[in-house]
PDB file of N, CA and C in Angstrom:
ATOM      1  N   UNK A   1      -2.473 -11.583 -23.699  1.00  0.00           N
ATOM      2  CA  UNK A   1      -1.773 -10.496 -23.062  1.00  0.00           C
ATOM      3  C   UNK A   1      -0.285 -10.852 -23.020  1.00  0.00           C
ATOM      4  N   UNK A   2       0.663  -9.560 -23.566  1.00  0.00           N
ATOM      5  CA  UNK A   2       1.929 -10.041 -23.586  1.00  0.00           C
ATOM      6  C   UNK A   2       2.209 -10.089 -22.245  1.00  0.00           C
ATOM      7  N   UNK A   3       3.673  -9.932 -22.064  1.00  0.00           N
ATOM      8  CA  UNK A   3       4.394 -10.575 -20.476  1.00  0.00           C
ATOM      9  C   UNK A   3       4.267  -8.899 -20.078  1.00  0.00           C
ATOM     10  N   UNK A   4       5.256  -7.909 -20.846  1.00  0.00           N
ATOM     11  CA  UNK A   4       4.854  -6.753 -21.021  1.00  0.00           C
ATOM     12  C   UNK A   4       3.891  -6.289 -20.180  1.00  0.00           C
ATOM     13  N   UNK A   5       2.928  -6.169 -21.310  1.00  0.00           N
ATOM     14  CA  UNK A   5       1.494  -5.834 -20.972  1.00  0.00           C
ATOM     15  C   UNK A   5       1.023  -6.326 -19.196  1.00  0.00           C
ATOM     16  N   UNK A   6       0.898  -7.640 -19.334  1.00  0.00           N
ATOM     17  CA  UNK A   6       0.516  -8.145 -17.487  1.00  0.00           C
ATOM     18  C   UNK A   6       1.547  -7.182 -16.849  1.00  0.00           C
ATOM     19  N   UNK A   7       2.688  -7.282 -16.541  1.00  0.00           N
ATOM     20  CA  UNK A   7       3.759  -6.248 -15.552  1.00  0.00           C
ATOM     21  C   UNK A   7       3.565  -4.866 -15.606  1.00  0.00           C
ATOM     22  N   UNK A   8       2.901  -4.057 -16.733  1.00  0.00           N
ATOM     23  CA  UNK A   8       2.254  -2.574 -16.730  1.00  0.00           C
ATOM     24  C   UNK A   8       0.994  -3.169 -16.058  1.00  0.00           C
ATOM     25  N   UNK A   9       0.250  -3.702 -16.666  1.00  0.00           N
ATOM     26  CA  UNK A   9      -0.838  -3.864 -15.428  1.00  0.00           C
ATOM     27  C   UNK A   9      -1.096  -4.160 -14.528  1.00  0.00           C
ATOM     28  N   UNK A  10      -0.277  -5.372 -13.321  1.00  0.00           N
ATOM     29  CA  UNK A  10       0.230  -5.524 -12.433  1.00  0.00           C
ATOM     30  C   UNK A  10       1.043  -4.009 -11.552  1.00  0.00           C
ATOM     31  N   UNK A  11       1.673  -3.420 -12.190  1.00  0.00           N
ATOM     32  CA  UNK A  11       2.284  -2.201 -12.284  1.00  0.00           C
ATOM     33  C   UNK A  11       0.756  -1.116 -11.617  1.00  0.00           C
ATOM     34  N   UNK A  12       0.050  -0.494 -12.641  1.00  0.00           N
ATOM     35  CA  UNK A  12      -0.792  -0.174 -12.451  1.00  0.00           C
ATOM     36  C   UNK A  12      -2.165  -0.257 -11.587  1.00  0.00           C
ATOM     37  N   UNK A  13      -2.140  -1.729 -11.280  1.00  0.00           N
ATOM     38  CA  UNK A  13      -3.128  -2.022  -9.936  1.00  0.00           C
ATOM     39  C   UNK A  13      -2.306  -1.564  -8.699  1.00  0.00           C
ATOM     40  N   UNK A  14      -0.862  -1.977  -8.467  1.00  0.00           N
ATOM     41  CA  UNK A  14      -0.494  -1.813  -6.882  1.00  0.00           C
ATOM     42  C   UNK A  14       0.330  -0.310  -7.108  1.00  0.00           C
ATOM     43  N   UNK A  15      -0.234   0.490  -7.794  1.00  0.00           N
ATOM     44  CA  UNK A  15       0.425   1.860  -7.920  1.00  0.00           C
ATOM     45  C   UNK A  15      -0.006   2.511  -6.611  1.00  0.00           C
ATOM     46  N   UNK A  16      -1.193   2.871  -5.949  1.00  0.00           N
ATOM     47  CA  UNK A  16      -2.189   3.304  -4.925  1.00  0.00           C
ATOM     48  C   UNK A  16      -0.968   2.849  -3.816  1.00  0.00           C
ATOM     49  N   UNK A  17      -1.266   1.595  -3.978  1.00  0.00           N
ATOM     50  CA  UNK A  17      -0.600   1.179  -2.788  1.00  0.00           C
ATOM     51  C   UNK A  17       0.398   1.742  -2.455  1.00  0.00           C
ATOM     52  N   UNK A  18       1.523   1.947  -3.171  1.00  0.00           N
ATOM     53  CA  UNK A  18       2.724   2.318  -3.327  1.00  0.00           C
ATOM     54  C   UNK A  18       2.909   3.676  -3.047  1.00  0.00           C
ATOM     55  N   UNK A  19       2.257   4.376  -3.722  1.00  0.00           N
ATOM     56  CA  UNK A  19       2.199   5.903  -3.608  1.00  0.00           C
ATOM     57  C   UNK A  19       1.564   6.009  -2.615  1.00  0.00           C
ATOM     58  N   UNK A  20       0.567   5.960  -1.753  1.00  0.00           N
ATOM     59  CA  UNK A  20      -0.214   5.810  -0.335  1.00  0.00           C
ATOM     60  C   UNK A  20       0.877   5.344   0.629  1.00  0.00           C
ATOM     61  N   UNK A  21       1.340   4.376   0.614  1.00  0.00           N
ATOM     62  CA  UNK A  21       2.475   3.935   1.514  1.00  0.00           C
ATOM     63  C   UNK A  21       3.373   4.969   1.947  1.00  0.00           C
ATOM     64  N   UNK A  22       4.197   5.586   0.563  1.00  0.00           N
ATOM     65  CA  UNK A  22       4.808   6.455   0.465  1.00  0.00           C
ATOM     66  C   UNK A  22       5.063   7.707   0.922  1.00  0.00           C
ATOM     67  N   UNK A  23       3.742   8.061   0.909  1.00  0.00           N
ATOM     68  CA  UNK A  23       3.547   9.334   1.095  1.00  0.00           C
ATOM     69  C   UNK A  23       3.515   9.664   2.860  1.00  0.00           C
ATOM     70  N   UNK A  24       2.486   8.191   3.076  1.00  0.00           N
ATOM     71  CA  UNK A  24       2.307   8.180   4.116  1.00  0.00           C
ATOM     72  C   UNK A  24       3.713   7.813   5.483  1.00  0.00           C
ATOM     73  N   UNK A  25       5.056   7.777   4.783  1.00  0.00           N
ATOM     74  CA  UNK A  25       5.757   7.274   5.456  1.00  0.00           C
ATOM     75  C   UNK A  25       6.646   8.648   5.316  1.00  0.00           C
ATOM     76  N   UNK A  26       6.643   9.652   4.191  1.00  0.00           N
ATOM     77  CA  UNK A  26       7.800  10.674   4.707  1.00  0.00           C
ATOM     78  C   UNK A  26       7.025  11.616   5.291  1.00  0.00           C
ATOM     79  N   UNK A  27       5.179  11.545   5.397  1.00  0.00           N
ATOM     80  CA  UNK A  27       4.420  12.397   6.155  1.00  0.00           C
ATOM     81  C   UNK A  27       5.187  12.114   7.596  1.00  0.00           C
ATOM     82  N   UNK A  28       4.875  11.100   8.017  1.00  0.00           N
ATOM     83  CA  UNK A  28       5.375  10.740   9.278  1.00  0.00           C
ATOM     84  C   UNK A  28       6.461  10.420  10.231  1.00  0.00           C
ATOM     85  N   UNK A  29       7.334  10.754   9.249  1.00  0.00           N
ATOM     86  CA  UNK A  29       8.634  10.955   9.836  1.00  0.00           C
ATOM     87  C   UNK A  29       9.305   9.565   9.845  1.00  0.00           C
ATOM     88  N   UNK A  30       8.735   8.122   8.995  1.00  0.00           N
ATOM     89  CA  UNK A  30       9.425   7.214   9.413  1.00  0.00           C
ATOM     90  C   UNK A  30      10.778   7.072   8.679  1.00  0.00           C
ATOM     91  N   UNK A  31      11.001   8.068   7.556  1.00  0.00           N
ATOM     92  CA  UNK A  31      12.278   7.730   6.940  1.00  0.00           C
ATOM     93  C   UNK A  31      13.423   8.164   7.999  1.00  0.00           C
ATOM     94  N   UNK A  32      13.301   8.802   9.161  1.00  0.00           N
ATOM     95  CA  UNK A  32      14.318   8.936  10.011  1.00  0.00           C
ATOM     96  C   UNK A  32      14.517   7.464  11.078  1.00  0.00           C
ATOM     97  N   UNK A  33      13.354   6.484  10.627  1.00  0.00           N
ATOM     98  CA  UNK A  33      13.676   5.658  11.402  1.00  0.00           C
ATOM     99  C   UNK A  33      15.269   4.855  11.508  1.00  0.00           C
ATOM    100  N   UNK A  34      15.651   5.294  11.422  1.00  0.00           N
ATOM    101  CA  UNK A  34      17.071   4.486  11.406  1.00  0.00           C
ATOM    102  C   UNK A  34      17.531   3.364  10.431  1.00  0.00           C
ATOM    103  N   UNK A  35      17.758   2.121  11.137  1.00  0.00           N
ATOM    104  CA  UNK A  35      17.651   1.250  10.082  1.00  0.00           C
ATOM    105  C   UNK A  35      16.314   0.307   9.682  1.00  0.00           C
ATOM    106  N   UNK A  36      15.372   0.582  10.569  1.00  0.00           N
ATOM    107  CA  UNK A  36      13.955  -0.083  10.265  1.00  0.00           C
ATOM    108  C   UNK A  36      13.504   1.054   9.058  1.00  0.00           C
ATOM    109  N   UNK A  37      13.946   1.816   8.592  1.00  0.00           N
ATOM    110  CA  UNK A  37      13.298   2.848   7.415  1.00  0.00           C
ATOM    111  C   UNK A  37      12.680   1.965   6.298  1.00  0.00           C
ATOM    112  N   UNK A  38      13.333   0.750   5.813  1.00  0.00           N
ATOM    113  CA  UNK A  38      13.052  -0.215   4.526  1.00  0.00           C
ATOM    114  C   UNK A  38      12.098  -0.885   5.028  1.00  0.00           C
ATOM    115  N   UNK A  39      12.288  -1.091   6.004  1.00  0.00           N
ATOM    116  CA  UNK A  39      11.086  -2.377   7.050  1.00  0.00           C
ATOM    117  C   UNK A  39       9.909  -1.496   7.054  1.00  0.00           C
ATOM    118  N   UNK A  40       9.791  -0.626   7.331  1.00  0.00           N
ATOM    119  CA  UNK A  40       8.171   0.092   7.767  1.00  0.00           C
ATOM    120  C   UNK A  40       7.632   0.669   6.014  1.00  0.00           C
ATOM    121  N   UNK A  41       8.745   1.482   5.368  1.00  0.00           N
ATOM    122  CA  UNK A  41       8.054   1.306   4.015  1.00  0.00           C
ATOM    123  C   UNK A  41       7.536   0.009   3.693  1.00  0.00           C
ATOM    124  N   UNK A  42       8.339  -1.393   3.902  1.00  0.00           N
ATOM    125  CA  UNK A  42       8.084  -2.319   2.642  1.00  0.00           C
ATOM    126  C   UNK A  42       6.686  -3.125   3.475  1.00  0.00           C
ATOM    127  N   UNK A  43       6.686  -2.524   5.048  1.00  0.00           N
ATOM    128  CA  UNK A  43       5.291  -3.054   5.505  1.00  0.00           C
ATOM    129  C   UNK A  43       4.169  -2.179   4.963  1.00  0.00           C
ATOM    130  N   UNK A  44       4.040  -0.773   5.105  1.00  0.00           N
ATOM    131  CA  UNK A  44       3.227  -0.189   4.488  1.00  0.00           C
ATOM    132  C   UNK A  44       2.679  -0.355   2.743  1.00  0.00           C
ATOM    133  N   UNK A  45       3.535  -0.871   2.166  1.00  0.00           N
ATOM    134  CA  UNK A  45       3.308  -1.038   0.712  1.00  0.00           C
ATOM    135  C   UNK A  45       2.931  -2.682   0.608  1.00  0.00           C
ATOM    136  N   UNK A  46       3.335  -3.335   1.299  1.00  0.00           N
ATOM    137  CA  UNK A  46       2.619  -4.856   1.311  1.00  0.00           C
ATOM    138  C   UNK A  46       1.685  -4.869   2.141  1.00  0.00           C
ATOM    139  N   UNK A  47       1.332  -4.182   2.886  1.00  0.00           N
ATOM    140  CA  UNK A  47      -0.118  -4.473   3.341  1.00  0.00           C
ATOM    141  C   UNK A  47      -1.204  -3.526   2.951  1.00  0.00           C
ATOM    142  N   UNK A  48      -0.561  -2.094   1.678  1.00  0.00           N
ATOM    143  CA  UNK A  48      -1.664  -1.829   1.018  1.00  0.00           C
ATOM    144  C   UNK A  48      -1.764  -2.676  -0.498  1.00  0.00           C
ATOM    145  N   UNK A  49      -0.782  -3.959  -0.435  1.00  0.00           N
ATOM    146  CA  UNK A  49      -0.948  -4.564  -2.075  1.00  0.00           C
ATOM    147  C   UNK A  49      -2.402  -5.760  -1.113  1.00  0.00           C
ATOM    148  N   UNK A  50      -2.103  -5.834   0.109  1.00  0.00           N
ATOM    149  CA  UNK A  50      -2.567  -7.307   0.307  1.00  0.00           C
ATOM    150  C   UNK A  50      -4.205  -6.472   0.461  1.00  0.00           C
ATOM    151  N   UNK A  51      -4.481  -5.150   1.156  1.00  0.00           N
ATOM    152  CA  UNK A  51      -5.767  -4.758   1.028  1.00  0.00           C
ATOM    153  C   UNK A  51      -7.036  -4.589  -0.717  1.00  0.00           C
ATOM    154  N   UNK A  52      -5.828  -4.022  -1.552  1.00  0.00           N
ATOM    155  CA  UNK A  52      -5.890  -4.274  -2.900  1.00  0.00           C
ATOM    156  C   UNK A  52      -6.515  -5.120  -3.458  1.00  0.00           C
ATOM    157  N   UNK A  53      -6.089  -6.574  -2.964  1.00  0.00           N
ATOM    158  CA  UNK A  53      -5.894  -8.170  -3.873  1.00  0.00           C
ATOM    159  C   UNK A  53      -7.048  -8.282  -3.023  1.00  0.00           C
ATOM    160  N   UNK A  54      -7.663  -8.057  -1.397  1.00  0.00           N
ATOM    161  CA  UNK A  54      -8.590  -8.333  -0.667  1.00  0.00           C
ATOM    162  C   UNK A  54      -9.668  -7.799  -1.666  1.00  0.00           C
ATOM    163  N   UNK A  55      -9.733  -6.670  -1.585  1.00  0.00           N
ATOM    164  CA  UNK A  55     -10.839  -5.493  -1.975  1.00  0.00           C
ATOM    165  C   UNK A  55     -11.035  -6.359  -3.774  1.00  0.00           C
ATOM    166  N   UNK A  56     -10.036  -7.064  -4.531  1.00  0.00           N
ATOM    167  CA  UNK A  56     -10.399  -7.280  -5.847  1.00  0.00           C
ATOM    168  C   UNK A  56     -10.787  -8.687  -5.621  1.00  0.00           C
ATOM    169  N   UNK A  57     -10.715  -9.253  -4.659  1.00  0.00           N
ATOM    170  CA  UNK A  57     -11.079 -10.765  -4.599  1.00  0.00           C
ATOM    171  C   UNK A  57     -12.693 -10.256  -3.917  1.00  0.00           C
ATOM    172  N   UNK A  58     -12.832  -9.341  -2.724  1.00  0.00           N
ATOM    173  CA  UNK A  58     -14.640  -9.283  -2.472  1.00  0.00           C
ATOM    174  C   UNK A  58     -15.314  -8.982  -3.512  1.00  0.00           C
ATOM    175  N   UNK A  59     -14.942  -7.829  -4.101  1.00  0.00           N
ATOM    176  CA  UNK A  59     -15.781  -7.243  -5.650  1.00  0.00           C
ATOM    177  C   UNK A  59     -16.332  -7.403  -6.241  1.00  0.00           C
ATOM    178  N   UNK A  60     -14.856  -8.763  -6.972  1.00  0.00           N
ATOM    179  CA  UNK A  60     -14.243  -9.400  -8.028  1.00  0.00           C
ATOM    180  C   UNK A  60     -13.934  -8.112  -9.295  1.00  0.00           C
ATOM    181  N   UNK A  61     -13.839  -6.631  -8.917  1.00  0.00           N
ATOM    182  CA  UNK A  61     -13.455  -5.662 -10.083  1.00  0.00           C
ATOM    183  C   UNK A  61     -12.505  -4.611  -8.898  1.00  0.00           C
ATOM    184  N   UNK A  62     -11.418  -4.388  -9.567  1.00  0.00           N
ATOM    185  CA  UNK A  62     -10.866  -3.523  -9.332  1.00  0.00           C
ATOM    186  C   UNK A  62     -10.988  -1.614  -9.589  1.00  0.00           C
ATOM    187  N   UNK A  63     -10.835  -1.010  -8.343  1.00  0.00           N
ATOM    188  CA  UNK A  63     -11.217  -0.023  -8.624  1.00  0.00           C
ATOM    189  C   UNK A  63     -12.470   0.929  -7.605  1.00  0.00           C
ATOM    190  N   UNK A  64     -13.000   0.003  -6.717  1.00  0.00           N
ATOM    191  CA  UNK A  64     -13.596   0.574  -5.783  1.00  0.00           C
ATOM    192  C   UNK A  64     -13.524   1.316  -4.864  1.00  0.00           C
ATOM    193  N   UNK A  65     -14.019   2.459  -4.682  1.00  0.00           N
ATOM    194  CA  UNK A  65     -13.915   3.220  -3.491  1.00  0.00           C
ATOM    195  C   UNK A  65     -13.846   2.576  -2.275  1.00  0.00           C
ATOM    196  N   UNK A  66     -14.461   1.770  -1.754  1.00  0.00           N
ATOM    197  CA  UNK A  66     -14.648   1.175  -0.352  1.00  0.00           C
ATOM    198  C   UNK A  66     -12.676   0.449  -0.200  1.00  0.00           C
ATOM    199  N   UNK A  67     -12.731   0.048  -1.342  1.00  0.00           N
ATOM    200  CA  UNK A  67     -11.367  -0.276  -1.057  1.00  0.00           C
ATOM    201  C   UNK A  67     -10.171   0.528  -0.830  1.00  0.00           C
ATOM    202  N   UNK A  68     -10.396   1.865  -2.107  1.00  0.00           N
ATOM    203  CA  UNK A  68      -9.782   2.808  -1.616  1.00  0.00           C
ATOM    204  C   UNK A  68      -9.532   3.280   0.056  1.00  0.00           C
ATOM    205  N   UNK A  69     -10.903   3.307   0.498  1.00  0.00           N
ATOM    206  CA  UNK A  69     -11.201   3.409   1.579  1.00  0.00           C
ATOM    207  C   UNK A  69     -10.554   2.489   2.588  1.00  0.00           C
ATOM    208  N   UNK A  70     -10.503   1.384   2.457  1.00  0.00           N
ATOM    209  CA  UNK A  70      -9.762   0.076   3.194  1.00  0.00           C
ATOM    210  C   UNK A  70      -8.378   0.458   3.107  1.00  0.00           C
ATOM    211  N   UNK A  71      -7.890   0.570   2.212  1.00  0.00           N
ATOM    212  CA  UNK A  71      -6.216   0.781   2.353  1.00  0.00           C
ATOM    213  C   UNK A  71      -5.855   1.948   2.539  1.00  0.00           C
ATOM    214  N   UNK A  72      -6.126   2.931   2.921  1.00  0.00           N
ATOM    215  CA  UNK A  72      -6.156   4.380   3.658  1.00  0.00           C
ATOM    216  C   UNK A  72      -5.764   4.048   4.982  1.00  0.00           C
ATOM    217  N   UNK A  73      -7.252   3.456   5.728  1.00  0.00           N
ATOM    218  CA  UNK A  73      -7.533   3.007   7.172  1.00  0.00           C
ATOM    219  C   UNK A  73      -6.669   1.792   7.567  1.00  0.00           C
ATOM    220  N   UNK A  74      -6.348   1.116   6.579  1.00  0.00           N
ATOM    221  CA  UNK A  74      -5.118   0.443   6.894  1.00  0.00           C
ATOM    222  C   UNK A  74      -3.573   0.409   7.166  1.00  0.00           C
ATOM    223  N   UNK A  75      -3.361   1.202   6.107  1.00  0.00           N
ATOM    224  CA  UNK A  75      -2.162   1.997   5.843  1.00  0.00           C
ATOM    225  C   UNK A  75      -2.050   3.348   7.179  1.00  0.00           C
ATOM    226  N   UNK A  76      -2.757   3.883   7.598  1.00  0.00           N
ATOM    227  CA  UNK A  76      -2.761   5.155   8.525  1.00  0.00           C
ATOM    228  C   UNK A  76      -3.007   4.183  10.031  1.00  0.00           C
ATOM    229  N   UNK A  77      -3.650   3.207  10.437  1.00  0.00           N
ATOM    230  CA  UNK A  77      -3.412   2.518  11.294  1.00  0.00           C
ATOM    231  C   UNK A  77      -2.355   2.084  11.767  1.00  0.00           C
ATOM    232  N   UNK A  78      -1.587   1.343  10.538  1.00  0.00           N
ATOM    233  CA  UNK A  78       0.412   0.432  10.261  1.00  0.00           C
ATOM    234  C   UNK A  78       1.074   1.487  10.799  1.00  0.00           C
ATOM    235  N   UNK A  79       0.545   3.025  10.049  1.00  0.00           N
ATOM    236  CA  UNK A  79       1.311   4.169  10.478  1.00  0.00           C
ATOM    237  C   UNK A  79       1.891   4.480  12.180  1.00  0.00           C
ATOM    238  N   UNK A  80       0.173   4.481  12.491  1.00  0.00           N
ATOM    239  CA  UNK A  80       0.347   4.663  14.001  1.00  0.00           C
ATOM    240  C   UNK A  80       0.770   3.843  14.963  1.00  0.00           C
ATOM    241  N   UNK A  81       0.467   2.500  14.386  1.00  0.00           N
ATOM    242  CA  UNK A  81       1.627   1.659  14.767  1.00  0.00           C
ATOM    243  C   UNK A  81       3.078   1.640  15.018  1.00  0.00           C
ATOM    244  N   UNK A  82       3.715   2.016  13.837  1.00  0.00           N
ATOM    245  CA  UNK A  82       4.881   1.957  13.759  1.00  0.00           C
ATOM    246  C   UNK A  82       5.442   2.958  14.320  1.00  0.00           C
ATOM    247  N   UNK A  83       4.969   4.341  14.818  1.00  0.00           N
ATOM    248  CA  UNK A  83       4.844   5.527  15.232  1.00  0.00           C
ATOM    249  C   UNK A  83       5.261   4.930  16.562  1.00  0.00           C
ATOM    250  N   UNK A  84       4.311   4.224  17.205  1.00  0.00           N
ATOM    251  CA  UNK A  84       4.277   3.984  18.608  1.00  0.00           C
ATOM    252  C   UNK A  84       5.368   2.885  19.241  1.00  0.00           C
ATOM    253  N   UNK A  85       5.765   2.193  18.015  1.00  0.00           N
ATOM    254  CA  UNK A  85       7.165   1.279  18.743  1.00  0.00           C
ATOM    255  C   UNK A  85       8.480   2.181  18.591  1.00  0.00           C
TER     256      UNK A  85
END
């Protein structure tokens, strides 16, 4: 596998994450957070890469619903979190 190739696929596994994070952060109003705006995205997107790498290390295959499922409930939890400070 070129270098390339791994970084599109690397690319392509933590896409979910990213876009889930995302979405989930101008749903909720945190881009008005002031200057924590970078801080609560870059928590939401690293703790749906770290549910990801969880969900592909129980598996061992990427691509499962339950995981899907895990970084949803994770990500919408961080949410309400961050909501509440």
């Amino acid at each position: 596998m070129t270098v390339i190739a791994a970084v599109l696929h690397l690319a392509g596994f933590l896409a979910p994450a990213f876009v889930t994070g995302s979405l989930l952060w101008l749903a909720a109003g945190l881009w008005r957070a002031g200057r924590r705006r970078r801080l609560s995205l870059g928590l939401l997107v690293l703790a749906g890469a770290a549910v990801l790498f969880a969900g592909l290390a129980y598996f061992g295959r990427d691509g499962k619903i339950a995981t899907y499922a895990a970084l949803v409930l994770v990500q919408g939890t961080l949410v309400w979190w961050l909501r509440r400070r």
